[in-house]
Each structure stands twice: as C-alpha cells, then as structure tokens.
Protein backbone atom coordinates (compact mmCIF):
# COMPACT_ATOMS: atom_id res chain seq x y z
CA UNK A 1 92.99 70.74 69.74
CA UNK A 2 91.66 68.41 72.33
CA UNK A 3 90.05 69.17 75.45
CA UNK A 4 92.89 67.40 77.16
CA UNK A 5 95.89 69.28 74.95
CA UNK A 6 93.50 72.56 75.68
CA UNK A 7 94.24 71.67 79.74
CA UNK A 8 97.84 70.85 79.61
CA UNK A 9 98.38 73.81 77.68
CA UNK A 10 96.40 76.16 80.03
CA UNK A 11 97.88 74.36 83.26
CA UNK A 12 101.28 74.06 81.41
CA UNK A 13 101.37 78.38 80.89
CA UNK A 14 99.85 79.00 84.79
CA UNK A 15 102.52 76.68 86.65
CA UNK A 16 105.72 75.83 83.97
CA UNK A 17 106.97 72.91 85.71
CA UNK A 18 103.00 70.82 85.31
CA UNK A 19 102.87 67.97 83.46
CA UNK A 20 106.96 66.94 84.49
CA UNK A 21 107.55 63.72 85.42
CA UNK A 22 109.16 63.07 88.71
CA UNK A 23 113.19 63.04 89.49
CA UNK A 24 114.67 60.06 87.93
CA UNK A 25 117.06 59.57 91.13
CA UNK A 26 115.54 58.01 94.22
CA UNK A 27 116.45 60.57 97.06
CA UNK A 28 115.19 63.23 94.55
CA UNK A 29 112.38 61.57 94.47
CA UNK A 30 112.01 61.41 98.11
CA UNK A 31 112.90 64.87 98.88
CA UNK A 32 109.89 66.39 96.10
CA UNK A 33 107.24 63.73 97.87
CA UNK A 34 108.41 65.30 101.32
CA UNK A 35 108.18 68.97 99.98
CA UNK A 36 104.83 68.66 98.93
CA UNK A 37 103.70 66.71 101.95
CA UNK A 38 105.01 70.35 103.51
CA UNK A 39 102.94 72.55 100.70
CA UNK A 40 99.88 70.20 101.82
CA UNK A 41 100.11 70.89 105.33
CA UNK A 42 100.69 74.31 104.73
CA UNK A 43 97.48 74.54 102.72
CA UNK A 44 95.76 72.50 105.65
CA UNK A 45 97.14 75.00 107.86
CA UNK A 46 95.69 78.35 105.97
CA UNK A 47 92.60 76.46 105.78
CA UNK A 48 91.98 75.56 109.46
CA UNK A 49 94.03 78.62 111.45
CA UNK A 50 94.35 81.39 108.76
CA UNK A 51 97.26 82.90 108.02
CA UNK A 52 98.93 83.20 111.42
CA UNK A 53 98.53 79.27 111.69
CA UNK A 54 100.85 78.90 108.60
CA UNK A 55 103.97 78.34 110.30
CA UNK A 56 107.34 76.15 109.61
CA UNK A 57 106.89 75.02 112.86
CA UNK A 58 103.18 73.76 112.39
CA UNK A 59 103.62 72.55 109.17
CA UNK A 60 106.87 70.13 110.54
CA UNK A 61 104.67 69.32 113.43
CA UNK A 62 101.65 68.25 111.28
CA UNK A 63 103.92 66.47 109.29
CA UNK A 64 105.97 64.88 111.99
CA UNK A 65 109.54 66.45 110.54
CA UNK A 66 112.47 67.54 112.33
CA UNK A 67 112.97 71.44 112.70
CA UNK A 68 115.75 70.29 110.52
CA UNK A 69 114.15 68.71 107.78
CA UNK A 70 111.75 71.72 107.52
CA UNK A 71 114.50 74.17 107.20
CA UNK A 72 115.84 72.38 104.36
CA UNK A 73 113.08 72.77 102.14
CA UNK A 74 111.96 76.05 103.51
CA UNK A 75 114.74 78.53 105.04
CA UNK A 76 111.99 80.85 106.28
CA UNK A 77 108.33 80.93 106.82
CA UNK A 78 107.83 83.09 103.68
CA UNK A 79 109.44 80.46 101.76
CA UNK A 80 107.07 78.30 102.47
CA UNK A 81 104.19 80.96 102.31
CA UNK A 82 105.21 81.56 98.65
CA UNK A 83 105.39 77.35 97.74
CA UNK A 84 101.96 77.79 98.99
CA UNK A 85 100.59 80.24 97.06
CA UNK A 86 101.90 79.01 93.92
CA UNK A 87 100.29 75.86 94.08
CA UNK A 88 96.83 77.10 95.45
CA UNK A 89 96.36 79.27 92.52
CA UNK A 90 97.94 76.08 90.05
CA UNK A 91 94.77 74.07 91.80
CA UNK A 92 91.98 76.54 91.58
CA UNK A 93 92.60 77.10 87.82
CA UNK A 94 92.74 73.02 87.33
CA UNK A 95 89.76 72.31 89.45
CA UNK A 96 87.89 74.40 87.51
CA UNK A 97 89.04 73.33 83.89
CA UNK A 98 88.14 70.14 85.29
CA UNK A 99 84.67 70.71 86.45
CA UNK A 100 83.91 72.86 83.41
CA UNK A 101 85.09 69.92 80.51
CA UNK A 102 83.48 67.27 82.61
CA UNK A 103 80.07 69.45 82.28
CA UNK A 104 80.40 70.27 78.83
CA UNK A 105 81.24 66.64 77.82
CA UNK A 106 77.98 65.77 80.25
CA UNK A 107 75.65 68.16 78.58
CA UNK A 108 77.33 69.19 75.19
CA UNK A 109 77.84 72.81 74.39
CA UNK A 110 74.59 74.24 74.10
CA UNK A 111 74.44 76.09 77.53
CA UNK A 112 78.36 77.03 77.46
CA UNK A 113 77.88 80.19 79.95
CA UNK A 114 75.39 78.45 82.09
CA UNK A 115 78.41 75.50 82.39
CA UNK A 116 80.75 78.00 82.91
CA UNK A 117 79.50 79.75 85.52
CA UNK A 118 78.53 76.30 87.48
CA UNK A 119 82.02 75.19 87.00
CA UNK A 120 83.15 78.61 88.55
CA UNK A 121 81.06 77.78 91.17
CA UNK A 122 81.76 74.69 92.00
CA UNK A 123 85.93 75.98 91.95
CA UNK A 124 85.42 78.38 94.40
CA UNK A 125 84.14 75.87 97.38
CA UNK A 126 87.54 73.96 97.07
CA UNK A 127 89.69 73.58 99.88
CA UNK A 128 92.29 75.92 97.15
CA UNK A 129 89.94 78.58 97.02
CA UNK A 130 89.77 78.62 100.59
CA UNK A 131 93.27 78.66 100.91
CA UNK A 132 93.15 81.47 98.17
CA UNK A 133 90.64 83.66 100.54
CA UNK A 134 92.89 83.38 103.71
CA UNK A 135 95.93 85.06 101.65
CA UNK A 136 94.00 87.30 99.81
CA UNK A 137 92.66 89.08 103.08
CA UNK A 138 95.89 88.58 105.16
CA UNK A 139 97.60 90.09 102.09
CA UNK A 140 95.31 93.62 102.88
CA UNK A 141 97.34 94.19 106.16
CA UNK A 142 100.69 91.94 105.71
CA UNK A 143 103.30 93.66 103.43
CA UNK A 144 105.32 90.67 103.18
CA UNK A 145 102.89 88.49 101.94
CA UNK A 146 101.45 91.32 99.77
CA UNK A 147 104.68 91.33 97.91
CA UNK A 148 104.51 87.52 97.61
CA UNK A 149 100.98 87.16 96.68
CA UNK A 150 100.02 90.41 94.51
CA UNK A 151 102.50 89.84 92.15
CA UNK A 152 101.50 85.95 91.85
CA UNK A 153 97.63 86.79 91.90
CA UNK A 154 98.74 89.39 88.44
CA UNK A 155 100.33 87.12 86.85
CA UNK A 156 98.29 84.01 86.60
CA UNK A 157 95.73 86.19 85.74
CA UNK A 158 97.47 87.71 83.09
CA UNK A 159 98.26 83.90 82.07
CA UNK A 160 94.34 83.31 82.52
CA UNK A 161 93.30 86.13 80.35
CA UNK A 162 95.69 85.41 77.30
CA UNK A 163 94.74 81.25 77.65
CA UNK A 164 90.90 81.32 78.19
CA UNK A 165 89.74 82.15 74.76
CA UNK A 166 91.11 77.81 74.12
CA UNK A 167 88.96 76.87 76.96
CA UNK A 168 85.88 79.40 75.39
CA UNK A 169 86.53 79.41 71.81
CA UNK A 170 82.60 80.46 71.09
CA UNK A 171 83.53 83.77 72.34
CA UNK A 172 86.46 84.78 69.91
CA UNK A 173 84.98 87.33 68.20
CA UNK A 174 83.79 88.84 71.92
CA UNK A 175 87.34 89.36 73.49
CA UNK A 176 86.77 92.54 74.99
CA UNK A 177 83.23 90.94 76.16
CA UNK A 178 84.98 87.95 77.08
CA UNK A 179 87.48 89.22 80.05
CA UNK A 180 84.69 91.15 81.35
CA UNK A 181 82.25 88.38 81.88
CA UNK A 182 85.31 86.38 83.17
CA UNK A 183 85.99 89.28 86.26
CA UNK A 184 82.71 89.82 86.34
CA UNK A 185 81.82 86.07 87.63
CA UNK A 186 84.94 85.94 89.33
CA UNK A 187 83.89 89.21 91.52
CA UNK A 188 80.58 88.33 91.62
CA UNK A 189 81.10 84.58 93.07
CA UNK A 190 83.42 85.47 95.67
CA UNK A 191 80.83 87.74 97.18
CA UNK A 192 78.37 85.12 97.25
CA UNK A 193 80.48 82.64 98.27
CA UNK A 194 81.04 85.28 101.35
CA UNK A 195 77.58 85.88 101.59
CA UNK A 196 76.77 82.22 101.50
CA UNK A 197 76.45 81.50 105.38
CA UNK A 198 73.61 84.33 105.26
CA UNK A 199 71.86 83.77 102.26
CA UNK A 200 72.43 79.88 102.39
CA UNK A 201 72.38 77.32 99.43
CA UNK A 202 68.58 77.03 98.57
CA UNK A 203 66.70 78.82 95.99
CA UNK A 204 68.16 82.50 97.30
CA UNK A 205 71.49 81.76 96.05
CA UNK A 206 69.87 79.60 92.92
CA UNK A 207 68.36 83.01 91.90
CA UNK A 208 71.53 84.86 91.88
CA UNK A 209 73.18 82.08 89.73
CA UNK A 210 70.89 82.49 87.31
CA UNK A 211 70.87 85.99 87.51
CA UNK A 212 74.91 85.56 86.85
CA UNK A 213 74.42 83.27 83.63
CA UNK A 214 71.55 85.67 82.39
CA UNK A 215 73.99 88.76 82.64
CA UNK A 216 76.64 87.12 80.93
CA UNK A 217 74.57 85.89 78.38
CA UNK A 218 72.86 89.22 77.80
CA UNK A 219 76.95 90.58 77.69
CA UNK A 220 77.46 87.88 74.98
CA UNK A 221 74.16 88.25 72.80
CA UNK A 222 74.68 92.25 72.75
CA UNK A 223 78.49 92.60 72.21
C-alpha cells in the first residue's frame, strides 16, 4: 500500500465523509464553503478566547453573517461546539501523518521512532492542537461539552489505535508495545508542550526529546 492510500485510509476511518468531493449543485456548494468558514472561525475563536469565546454570535460576527444565517447551520452553540471538535481532531491526526511521511520520505526509515516522535511534535504546536487543549480543559468543568467531546476524543482514538500499525508497520509484531509507546508520547508531549513557556525550546526541551525517542526505542528493542 502506498503512503498516500495508507493516509486516505487512516483519514478516511477518523472522519467518514474525507476524501468526498464537493456538492454537485451550486447553492450546496455555497452553503458547505459558508459552514466551514463558521467551523474556521469557531476554531479561531477557541484559539484566541477559550472556550467561553466560542459563541454563535462571535463566530457570525467574525464572519460577517446574519444571526440568521448562523442559525441555519448551527441551531445552538453546542452545535457548533461539536462541528468544531470533529474537525480539530480530523486535523491533528492529518497534520501529523503529514509531517511524519514527509520525514520519513526526507530521511528514509532508519530512525522510524526518532521521526515519529518529531512528527508528534511538530502536531501538537498546530493551531488544531491548540484548539484540542482549550476543549480538553473546558471539558473538566463543562458537562455539556464533556458529553460532546469525551465520547469524540474515545473514539478517534479507538480509530487511531486499530489504524496506526499501516502508518508503523515495523512494529507489528510489538502491538501491545506499540499502543503504549503511542500514549506514552502522546502524554508525555502534551506536558511538555505545557511546560514549554518554562522550560523553553533550547537544549532543555532537546534533552527530553531525546529522552522520549530513547524510551521508546528501549520499549521497542526489549518487547
């Protein structure tokens, strides 16, 4: 399989609809570019004002629609919220894939887990990721976006953990080794992306990515 089918098929299985082609019919085709005009803002939103800036009301403003308009793609705020979420964790996933094949073609397959985890890396900077952080904190404390956002954040990584071993086929005979490294950089990068601000980017945070890669490939070599 190529490393292009390998994509589509792992983007295909985290958001269904990827890879469509837009509406045949004109004003469908206006009313999907105006929706995710909306989804954009509302990631803009998240990103710049947290969660409590991720309105129907911003959003229209931002994107100069009538109240109207707004309501007609999105009843109600959690409507919205939940368009949002969807897509931010469709993004993350492809921004990595991206970042990791580009690497690998770049620098061949010899240092796999150090790619990997430099991919990751990369991913979690992303304007998605961001977007990812605001829910996943607002989610702690808001039970209506919990019950929008848990049950998304399961299931893609269900979807992540039954699709990876096509993006890392080198570890097929380490599957149980496998998911672990994969929430094991996953928890691990979010707390140094956290931590970022007080360790900064220089050599500090250089020695914990290498400390990462080493740990997953110790995980590897001894499974």
């Amino acid at each position: 399989m190529t490393i292009e089918a390998i994509q589509q098929r792992i983007l295909k299985a985290m958001h269904p609809a990827h890879g469509e082609g837009p509406p045949e019919k004109w004003q469908q085709r206006k009313s999907a570019q105006t929706r995710e005009r909306l989804v954009e803002a509302g990631i803009d939103c998240l990103v710049e004002n947290g969660f409590g800036g991720l309105t129907t009301a911003a959003v229209a403003e931002r994107c100069a629609v009538s109240r109207g308009a707004m309501h007609h793609h999105f009843a109600t705020r959690m409507e919205l919220v939940s368009a949002v979420v969807e897509i931010v964790f469709h993004r993350r996933m492809r921004t990595f894939l991206d970042d990791y094949f580009t690497a690998v073609a770049d620098r061949g397959e010899e240092e796999l887990i150090a790619v990997a985890c430099e991919a990751h890396w990369q991913s979690v900077h992303s304007r998605e990721y961001a977007a990812y952080l605001e829910l996943a904190v607002a989610a702690r404390v808001d039970a209506e976006l919990a019950d929008a956002f848990i049950p998304a954040a399961r299931r893609y990584d269900e979807v992540w953990t039954s699709e990876m071993i096509e993006a890392f086929p080198q570890w097929s005979a380490h599957w149980d080794a496998m998911k672990l490294a994969s929430d094991f950089t996953q928890a691990a990068q979010m707390g140094m992306l956290m931590l970022e601000p007080v360790f900064g980017r220089d050599s500090r945070m250089e020695r914990m990515q290498a400390l990462l890669a080493n740990t997953i490939r110790q995980l590897y070599e001894s499974d």
